[in-house]
C-alpha atoms as a PDB file:
ATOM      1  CA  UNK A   1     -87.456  57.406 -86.197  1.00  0.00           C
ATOM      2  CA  UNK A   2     -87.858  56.564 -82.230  1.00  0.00           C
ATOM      3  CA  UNK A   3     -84.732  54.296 -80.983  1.00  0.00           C
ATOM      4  CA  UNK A   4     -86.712  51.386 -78.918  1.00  0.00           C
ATOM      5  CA  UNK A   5     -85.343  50.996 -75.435  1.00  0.00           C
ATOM      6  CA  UNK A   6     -84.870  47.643 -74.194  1.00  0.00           C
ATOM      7  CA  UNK A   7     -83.385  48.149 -70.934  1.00  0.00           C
ATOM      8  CA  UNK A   8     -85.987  46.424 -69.337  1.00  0.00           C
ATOM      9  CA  UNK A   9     -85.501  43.052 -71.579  1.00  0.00           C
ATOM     10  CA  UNK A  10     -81.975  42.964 -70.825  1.00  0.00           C
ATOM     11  CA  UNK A  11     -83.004  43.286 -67.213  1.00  0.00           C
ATOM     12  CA  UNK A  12     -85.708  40.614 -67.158  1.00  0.00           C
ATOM     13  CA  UNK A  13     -82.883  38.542 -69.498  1.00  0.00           C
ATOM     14  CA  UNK A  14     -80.728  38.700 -66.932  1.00  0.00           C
ATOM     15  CA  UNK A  15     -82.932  38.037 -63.632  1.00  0.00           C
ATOM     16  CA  UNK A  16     -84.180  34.950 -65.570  1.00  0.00           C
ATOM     17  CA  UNK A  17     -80.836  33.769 -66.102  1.00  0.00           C
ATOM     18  CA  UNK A  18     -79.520  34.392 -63.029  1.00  0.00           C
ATOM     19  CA  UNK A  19     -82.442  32.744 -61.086  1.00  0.00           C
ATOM     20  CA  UNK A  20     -82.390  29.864 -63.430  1.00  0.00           C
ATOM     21  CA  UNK A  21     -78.715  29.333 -62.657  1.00  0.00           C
ATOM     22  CA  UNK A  22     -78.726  29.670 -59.288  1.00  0.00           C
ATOM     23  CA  UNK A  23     -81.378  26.469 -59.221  1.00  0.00           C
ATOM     24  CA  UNK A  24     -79.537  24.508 -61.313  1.00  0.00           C
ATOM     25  CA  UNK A  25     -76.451  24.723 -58.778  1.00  0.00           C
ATOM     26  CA  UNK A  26     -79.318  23.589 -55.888  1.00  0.00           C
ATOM     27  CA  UNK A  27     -79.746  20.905 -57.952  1.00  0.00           C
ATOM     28  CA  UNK A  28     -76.257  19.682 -58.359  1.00  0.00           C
ATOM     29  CA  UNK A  29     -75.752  19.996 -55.047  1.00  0.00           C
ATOM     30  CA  UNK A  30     -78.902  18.310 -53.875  1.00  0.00           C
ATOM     31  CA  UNK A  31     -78.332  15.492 -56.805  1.00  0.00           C
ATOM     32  CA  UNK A  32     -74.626  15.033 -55.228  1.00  0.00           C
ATOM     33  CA  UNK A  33     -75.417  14.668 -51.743  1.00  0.00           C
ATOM     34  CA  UNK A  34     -77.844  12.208 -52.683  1.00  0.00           C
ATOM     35  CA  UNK A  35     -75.309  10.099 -54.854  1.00  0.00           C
ATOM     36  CA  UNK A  36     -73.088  10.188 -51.772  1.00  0.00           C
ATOM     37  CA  UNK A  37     -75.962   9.112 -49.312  1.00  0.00           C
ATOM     38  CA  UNK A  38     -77.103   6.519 -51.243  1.00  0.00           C
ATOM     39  CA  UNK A  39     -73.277   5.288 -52.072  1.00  0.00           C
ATOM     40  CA  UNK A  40     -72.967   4.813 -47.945  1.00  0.00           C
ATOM     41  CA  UNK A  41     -75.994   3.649 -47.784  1.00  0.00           C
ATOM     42  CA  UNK A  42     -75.082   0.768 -49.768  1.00  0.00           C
ATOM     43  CA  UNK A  43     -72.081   0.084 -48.395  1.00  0.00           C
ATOM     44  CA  UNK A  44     -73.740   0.275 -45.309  1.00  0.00           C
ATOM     45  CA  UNK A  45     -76.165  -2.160 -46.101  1.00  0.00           C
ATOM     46  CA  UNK A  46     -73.671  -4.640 -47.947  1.00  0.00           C
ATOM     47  CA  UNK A  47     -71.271  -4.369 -44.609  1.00  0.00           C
ATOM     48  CA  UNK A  48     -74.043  -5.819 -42.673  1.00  0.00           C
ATOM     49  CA  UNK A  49     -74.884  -8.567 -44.633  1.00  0.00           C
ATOM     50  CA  UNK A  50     -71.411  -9.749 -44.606  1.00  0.00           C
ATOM     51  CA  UNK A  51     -71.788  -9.994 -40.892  1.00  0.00           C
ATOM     52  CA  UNK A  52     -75.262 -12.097 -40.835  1.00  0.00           C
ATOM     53  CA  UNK A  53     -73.197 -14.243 -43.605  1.00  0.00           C
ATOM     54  CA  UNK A  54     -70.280 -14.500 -41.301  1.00  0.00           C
ATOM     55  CA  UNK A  55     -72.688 -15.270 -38.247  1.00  0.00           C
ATOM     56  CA  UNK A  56     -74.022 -18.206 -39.752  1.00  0.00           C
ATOM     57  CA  UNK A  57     -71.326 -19.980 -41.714  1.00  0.00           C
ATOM     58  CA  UNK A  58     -69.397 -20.824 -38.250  1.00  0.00           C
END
C-alpha cells in the first residue's frame, strides 16, 4: 500500500491560518482605533456644545 503524503496540506493549512490570523489582528486594531476616534470625537463634539449653551444662557 502507498503511504499518502500530505506535507503540502499541512503547509497550505498552515499559510491559511496564519494569513487569516494575521487579518483578524488588522482588524482589531483598525476596529479599536476607530472606537477611540469616535469616543473623542464625541466628547469633542459634546464639549463644544456646552460652550454655545454657555454663550447664550448669560
Amino acid at each position: 500500500m502507498r503511504k499518502l503524503n500530505f506535507n503540502w496540506l499541512f503547509s497550505l493549512l498552515f499559510l491559511t491560518l496564519s494569513l487569516t490570523l494575521t487579518g483578524c489582528d488588522f482588524v482589531g486594531d483598525v476596529l479599536e482605533f476607530g472606537f477611540w476616534t469616535a469616543l473623542i470625537l464625541i466628547a469633542v463634539v459634546v464639549a463644544i456644545g456646552y460652550f454655545i449653551l454657555r454663550m447664550f444662557r448669560k
